[in-house]
C-alpha atoms as a PDB file:
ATOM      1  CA  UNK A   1     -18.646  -2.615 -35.057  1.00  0.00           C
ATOM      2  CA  UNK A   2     -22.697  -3.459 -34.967  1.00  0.00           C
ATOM      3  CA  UNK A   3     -23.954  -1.295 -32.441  1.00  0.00           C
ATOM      4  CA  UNK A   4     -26.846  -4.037 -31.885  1.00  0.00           C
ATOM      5  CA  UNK A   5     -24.039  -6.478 -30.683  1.00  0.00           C
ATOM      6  CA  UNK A   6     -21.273  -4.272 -29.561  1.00  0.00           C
ATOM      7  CA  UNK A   7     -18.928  -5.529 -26.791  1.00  0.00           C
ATOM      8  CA  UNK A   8     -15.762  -6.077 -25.833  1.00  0.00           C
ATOM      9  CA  UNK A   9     -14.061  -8.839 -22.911  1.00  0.00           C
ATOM     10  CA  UNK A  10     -11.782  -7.577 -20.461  1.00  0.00           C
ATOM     11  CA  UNK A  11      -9.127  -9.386 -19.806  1.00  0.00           C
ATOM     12  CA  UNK A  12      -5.625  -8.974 -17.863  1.00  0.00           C
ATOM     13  CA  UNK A  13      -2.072 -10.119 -17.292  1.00  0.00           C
ATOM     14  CA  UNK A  14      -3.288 -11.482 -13.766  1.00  0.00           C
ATOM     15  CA  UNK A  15      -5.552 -10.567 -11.002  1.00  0.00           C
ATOM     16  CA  UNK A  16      -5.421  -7.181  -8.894  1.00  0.00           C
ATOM     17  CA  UNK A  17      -3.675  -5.272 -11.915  1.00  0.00           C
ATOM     18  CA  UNK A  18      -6.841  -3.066 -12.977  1.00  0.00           C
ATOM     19  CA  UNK A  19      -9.306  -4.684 -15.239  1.00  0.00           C
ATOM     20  CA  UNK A  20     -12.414  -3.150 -13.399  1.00  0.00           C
ATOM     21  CA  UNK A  21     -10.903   0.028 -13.275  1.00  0.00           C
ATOM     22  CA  UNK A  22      -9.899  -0.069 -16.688  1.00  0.00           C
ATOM     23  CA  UNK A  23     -13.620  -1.374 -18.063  1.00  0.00           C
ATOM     24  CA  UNK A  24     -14.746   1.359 -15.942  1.00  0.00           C
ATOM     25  CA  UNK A  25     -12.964   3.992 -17.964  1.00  0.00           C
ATOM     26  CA  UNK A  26     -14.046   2.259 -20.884  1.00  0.00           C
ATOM     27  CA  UNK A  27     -17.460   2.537 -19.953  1.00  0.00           C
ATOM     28  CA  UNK A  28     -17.713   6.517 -19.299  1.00  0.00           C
ATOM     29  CA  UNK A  29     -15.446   6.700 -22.753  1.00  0.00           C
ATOM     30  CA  UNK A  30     -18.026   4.900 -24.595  1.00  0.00           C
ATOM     31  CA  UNK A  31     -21.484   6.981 -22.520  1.00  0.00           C
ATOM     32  CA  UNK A  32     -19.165  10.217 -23.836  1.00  0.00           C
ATOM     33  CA  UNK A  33     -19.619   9.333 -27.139  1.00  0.00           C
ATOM     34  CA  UNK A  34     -23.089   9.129 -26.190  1.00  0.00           C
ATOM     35  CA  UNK A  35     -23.856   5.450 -26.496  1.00  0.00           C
ATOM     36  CA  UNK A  36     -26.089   3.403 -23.803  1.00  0.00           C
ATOM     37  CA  UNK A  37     -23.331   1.095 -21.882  1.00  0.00           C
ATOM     38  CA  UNK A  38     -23.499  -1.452 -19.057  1.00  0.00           C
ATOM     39  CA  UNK A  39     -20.493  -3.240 -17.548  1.00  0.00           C
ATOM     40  CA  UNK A  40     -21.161  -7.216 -16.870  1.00  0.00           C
ATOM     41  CA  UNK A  41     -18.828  -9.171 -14.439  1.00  0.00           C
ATOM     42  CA  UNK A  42     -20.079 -12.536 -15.093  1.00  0.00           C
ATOM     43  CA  UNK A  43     -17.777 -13.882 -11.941  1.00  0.00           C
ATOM     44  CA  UNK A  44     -17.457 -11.622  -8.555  1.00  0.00           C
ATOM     45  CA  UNK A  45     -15.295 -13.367  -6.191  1.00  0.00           C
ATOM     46  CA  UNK A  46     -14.748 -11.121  -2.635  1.00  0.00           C
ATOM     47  CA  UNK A  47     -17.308 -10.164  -0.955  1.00  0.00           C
ATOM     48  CA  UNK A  48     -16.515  -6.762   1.027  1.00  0.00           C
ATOM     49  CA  UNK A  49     -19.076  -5.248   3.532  1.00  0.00           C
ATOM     50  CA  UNK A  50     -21.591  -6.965   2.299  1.00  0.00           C
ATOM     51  CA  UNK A  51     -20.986  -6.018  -1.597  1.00  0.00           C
ATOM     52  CA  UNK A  52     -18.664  -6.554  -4.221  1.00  0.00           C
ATOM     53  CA  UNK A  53     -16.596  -3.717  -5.171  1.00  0.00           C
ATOM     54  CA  UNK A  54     -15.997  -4.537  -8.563  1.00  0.00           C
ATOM     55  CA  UNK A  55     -19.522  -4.988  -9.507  1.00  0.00           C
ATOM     56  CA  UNK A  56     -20.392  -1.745  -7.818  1.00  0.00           C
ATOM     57  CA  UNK A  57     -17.565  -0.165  -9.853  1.00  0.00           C
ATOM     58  CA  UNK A  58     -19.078  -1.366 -13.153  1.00  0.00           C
ATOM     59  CA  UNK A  59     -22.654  -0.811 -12.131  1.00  0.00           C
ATOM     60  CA  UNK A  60     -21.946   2.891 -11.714  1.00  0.00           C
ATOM     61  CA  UNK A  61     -19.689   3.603 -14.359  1.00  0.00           C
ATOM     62  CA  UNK A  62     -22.601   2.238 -16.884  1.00  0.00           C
ATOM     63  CA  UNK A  63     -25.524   4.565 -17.645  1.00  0.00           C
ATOM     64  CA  UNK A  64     -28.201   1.423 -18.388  1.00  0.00           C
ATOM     65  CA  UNK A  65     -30.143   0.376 -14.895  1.00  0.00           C
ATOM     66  CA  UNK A  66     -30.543  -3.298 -15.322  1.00  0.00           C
ATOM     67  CA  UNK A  67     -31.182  -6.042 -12.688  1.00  0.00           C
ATOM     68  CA  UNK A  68     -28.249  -6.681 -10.468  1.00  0.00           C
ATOM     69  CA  UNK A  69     -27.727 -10.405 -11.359  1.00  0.00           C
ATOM     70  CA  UNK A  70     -27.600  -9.764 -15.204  1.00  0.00           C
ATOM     71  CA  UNK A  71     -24.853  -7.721 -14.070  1.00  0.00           C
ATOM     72  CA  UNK A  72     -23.017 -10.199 -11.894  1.00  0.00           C
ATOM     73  CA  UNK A  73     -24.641 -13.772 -12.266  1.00  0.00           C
ATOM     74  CA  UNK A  74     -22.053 -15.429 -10.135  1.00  0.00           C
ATOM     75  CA  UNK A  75     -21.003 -13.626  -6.514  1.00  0.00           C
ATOM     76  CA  UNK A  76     -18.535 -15.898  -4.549  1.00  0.00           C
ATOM     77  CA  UNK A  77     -17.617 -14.815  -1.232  1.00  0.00           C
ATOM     78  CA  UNK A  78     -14.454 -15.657  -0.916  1.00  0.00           C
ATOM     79  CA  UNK A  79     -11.196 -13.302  -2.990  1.00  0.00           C
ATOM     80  CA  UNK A  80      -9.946 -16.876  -4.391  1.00  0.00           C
ATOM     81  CA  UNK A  81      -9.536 -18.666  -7.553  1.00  0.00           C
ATOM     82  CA  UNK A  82     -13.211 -18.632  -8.985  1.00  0.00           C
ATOM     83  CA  UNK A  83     -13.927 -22.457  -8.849  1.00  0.00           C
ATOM     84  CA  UNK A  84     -12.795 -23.174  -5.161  1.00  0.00           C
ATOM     85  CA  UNK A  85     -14.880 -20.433  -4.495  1.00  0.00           C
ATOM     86  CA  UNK A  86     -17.844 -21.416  -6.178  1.00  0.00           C
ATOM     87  CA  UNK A  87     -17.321 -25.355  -4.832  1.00  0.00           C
ATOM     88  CA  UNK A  88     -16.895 -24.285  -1.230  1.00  0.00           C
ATOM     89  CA  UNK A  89     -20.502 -22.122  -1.667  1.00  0.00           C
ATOM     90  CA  UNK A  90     -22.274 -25.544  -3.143  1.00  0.00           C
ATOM     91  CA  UNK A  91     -22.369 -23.632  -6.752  1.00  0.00           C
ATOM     92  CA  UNK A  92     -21.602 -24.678 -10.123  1.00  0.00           C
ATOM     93  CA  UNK A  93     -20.559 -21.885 -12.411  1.00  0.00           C
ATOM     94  CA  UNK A  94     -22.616 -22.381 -15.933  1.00  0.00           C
ATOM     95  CA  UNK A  95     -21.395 -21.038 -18.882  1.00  0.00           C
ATOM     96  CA  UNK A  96     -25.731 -20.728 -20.561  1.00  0.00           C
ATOM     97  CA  UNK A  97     -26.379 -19.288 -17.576  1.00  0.00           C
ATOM     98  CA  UNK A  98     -23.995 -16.002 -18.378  1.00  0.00           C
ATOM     99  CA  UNK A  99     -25.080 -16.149 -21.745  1.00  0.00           C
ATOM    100  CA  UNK A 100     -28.151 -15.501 -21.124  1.00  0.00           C
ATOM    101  CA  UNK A 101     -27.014 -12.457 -18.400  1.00  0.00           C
ATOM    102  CA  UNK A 102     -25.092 -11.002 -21.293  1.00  0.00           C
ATOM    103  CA  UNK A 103     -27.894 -11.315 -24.320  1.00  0.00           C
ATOM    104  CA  UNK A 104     -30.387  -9.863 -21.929  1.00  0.00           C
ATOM    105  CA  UNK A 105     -27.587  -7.245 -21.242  1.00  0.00           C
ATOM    106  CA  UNK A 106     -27.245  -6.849 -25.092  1.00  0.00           C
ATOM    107  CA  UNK A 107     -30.689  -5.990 -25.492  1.00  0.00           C
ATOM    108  CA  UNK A 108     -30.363  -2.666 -23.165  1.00  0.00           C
ATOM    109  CA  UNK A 109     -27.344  -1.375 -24.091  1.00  0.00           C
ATOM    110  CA  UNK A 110     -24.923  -0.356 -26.871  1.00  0.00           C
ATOM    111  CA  UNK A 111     -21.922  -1.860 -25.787  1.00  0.00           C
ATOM    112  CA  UNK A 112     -21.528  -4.617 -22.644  1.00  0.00           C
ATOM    113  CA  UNK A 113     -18.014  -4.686 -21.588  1.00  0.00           C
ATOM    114  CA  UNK A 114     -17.484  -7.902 -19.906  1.00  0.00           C
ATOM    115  CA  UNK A 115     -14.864  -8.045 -17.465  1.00  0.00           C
ATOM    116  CA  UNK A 116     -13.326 -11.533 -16.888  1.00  0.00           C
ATOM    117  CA  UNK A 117     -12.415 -13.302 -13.447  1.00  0.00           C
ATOM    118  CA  UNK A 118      -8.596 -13.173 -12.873  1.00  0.00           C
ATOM    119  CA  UNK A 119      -6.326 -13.972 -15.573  1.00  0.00           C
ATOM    120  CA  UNK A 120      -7.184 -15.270 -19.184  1.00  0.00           C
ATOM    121  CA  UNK A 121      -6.649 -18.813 -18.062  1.00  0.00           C
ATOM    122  CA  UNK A 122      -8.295 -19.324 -14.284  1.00  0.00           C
ATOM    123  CA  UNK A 123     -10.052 -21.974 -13.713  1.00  0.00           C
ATOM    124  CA  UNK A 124     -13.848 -21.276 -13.430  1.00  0.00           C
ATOM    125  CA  UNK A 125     -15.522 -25.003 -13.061  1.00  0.00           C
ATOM    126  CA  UNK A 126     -14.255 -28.330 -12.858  1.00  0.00           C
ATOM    127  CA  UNK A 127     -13.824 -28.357 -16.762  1.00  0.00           C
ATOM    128  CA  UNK A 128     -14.257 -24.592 -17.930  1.00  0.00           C
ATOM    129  CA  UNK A 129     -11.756 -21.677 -17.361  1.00  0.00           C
ATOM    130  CA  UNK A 130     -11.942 -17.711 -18.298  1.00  0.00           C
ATOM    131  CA  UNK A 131     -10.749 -18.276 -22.217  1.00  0.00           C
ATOM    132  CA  UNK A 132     -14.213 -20.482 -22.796  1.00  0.00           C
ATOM    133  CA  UNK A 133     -16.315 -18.025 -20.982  1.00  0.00           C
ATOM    134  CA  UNK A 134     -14.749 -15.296 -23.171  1.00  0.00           C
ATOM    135  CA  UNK A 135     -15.282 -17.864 -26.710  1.00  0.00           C
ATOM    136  CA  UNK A 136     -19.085 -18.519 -25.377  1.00  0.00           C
ATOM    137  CA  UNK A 137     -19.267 -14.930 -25.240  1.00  0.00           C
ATOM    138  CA  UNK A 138     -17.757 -13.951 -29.024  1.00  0.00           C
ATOM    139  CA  UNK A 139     -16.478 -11.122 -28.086  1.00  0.00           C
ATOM    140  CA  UNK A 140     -13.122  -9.033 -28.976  1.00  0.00           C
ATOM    141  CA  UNK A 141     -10.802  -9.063 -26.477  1.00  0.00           C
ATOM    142  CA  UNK A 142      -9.184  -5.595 -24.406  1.00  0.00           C
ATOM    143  CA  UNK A 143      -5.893  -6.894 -22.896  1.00  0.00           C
ATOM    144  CA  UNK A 144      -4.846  -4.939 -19.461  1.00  0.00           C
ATOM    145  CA  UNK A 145      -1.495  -5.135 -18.767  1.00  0.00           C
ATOM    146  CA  UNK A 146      -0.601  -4.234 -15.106  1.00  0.00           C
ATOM    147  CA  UNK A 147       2.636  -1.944 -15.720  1.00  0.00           C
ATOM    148  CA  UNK A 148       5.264  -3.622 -12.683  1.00  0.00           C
ATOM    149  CA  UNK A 149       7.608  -6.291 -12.789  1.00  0.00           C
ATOM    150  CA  UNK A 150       7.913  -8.940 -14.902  1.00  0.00           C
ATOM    151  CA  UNK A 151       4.806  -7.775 -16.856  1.00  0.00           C
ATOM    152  CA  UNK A 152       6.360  -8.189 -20.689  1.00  0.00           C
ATOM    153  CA  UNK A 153       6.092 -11.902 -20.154  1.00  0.00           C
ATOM    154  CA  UNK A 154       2.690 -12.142 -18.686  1.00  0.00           C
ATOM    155  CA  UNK A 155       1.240  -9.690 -21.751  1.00  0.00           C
ATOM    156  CA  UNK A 156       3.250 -11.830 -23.931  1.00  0.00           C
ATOM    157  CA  UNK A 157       1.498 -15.260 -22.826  1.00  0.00           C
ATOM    158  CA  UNK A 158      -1.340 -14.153 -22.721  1.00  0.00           C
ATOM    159  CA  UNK A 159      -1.524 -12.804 -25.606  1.00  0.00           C
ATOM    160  CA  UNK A 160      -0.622 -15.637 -27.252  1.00  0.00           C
ATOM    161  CA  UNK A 161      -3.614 -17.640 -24.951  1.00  0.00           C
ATOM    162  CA  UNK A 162      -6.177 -14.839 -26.592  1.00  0.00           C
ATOM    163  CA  UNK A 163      -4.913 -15.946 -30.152  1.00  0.00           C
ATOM    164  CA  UNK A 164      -4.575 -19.224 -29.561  1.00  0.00           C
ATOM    165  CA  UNK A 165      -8.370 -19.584 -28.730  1.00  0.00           C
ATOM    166  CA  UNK A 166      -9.378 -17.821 -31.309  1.00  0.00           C
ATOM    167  CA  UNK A 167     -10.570 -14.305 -30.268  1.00  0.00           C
ATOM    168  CA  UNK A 168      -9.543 -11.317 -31.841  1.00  0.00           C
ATOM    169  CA  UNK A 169      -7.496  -8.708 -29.679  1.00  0.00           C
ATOM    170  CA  UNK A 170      -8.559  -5.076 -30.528  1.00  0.00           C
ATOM    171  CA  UNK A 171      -5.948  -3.631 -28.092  1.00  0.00           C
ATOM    172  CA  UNK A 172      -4.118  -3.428 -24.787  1.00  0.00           C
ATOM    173  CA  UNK A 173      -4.344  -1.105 -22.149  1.00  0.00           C
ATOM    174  CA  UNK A 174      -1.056  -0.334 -19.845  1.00  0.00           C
ATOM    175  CA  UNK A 175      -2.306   0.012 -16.197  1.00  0.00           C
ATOM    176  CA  UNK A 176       0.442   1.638 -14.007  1.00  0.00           C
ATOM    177  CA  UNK A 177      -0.534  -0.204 -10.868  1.00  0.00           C
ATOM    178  CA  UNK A 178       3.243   0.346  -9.150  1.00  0.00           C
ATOM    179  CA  UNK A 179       3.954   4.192  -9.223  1.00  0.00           C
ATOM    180  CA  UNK A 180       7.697   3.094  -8.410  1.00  0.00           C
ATOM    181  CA  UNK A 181       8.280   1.071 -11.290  1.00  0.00           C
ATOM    182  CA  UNK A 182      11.488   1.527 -13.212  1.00  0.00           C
ATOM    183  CA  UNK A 183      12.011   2.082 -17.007  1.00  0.00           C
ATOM    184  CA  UNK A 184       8.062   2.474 -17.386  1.00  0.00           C
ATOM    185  CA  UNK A 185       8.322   3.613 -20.556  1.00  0.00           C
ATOM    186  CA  UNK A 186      11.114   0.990 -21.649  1.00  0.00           C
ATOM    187  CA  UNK A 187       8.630  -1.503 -20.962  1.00  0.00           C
ATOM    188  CA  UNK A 188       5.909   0.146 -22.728  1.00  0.00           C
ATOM    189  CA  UNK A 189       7.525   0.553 -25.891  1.00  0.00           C
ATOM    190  CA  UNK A 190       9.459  -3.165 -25.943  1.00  0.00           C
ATOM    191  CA  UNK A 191       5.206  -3.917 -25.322  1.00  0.00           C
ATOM    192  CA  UNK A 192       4.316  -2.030 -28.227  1.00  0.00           C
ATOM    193  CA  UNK A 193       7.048  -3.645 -30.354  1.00  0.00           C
ATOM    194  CA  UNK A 194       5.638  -7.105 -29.558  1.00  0.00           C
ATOM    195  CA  UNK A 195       1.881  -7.042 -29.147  1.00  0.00           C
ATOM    196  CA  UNK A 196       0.404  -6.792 -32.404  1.00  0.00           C
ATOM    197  CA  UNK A 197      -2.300  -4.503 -31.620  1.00  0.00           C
ATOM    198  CA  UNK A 198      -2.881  -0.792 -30.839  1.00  0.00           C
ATOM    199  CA  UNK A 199      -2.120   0.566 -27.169  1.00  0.00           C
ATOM    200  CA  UNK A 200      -5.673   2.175 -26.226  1.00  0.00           C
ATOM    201  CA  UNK A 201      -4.026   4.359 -23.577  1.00  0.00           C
ATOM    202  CA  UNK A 202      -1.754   4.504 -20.567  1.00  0.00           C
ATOM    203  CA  UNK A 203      -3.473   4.829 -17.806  1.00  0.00           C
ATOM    204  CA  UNK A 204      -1.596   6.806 -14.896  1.00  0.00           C
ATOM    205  CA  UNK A 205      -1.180   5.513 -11.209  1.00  0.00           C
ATOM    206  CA  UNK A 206      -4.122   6.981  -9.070  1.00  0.00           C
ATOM    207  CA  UNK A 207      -4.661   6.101  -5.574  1.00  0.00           C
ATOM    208  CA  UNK A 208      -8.164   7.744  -5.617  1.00  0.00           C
ATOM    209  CA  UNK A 209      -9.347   7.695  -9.484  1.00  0.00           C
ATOM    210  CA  UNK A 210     -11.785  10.098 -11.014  1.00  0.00           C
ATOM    211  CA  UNK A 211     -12.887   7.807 -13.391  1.00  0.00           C
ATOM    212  CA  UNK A 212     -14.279  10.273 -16.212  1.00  0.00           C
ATOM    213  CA  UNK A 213     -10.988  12.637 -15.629  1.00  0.00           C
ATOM    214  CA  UNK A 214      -9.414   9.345 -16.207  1.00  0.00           C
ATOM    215  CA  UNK A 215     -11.478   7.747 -18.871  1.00  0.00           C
ATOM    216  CA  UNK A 216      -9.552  10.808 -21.113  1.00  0.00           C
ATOM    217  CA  UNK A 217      -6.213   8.266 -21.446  1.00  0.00           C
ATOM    218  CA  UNK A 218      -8.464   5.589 -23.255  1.00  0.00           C
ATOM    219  CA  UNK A 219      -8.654   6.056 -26.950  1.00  0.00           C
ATOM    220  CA  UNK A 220     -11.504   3.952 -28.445  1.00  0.00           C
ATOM    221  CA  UNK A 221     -11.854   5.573 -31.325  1.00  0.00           C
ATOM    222  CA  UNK A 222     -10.102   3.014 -33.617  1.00  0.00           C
ATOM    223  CA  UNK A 223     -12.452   0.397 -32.373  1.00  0.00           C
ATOM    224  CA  UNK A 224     -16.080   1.688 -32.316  1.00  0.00           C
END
């Protein structure tokens, strides 16, 4: 991959199963390998003492200072779907508007890696959801699976959302977000017998992460 244009979008089987942490751990992989990296989340939706935790995540697991709202052009208050948010704030999410965040973003760094809002298909404007920010973008996309319950047929789907719009899908990532989940590695392996595409790493259940003791269980090295 073209250094000058390197990136990758984030994307996950739903919300709350990882994808900051996960483009996080990407992000001190890729700085290890002693590239120039900034994390972008386009949409922030949950405003938490006054910040938003993902973007702070991202911000500090880059090693590129760049203005906050290249980072995160769009922060919503409320932890909902993106476009309620945004309409109940008076603001209209624009797809140029991130473009133009990320090519800036482009021009400091190595890599971007782009998280996206939710799940591959939520909603982000009246017309637009996360597959045609992802397709503005041109990026590869990173699936994160959150490992619980019922996850095989949310990778599944959206994997098939990813292909079906076009993108290519370097990988998947399998988040263990439920440290009591049965037949982990059953599921794993019926994932990696479906899903087209190399795991990048299984990322262990943490309830305080050390993201560069972490980043070790993401493999990148097919990729970049």
């Amino acid at each position: 991959m073209d250094k000058m244009t390197a990136g990758f979008f984030v994307t996950g089987t739903d919300t709350g199963i990882g994808k900051t942490l996960v483009s996080s751990l990407m992000l001190h992989a890729l700085s290890a390998l002693g590239n120039k990296t900034v994390g972008m989340k386009p949409i922030a939706a949950g405003k938490e003492n006054g910040k938003w935790p993902d973007v702070e995540l991202l911000r500090t697991a880059g090693n590129v200072q760049v203005p906050h709202e290249l980072i995160n052009p769009y922060a919503l208050d409320q932890a909902i779907a993106p476009h309620i948010a945004a309409r109940q704030q008076g603001v209209e999410i624009d797809l140029p508007a991130i473009l133009n965040a990320f090519h800036a973003l482009k021009k400091a760094a190595d890599y971007v890696v782009v998280e996206g809002a939710g799940g591959f298909l939520v909603p982000i404007n009246t017309y637009q959801d996360t597959s045609d920010m992802a397709q503005s973008l041109g990026l590869p996309v990173i699936l994160v699976v959150g490992m619980r319950l019922g996850c095989i047929n949310h990778a599944l789907l959206t994997v098939h959302a990813v292909q079906h719009a076009g993108l290519p899908l370097l990988g998947w990532v399998a988040n263990c977000i439920d440290p009591k989940m049965q037949a982990l590695e059953e599921n794993i392996i019926a994932l990696q017998h479906r899903i087209d595409r190399p795991l990048l790493g299984t990322v262990p259940f943490d309830s305080k992460p050390d993201l560069p003791a972490l980043s070790r269980f993401i493999d990148l090295s097919g990729i970049v």
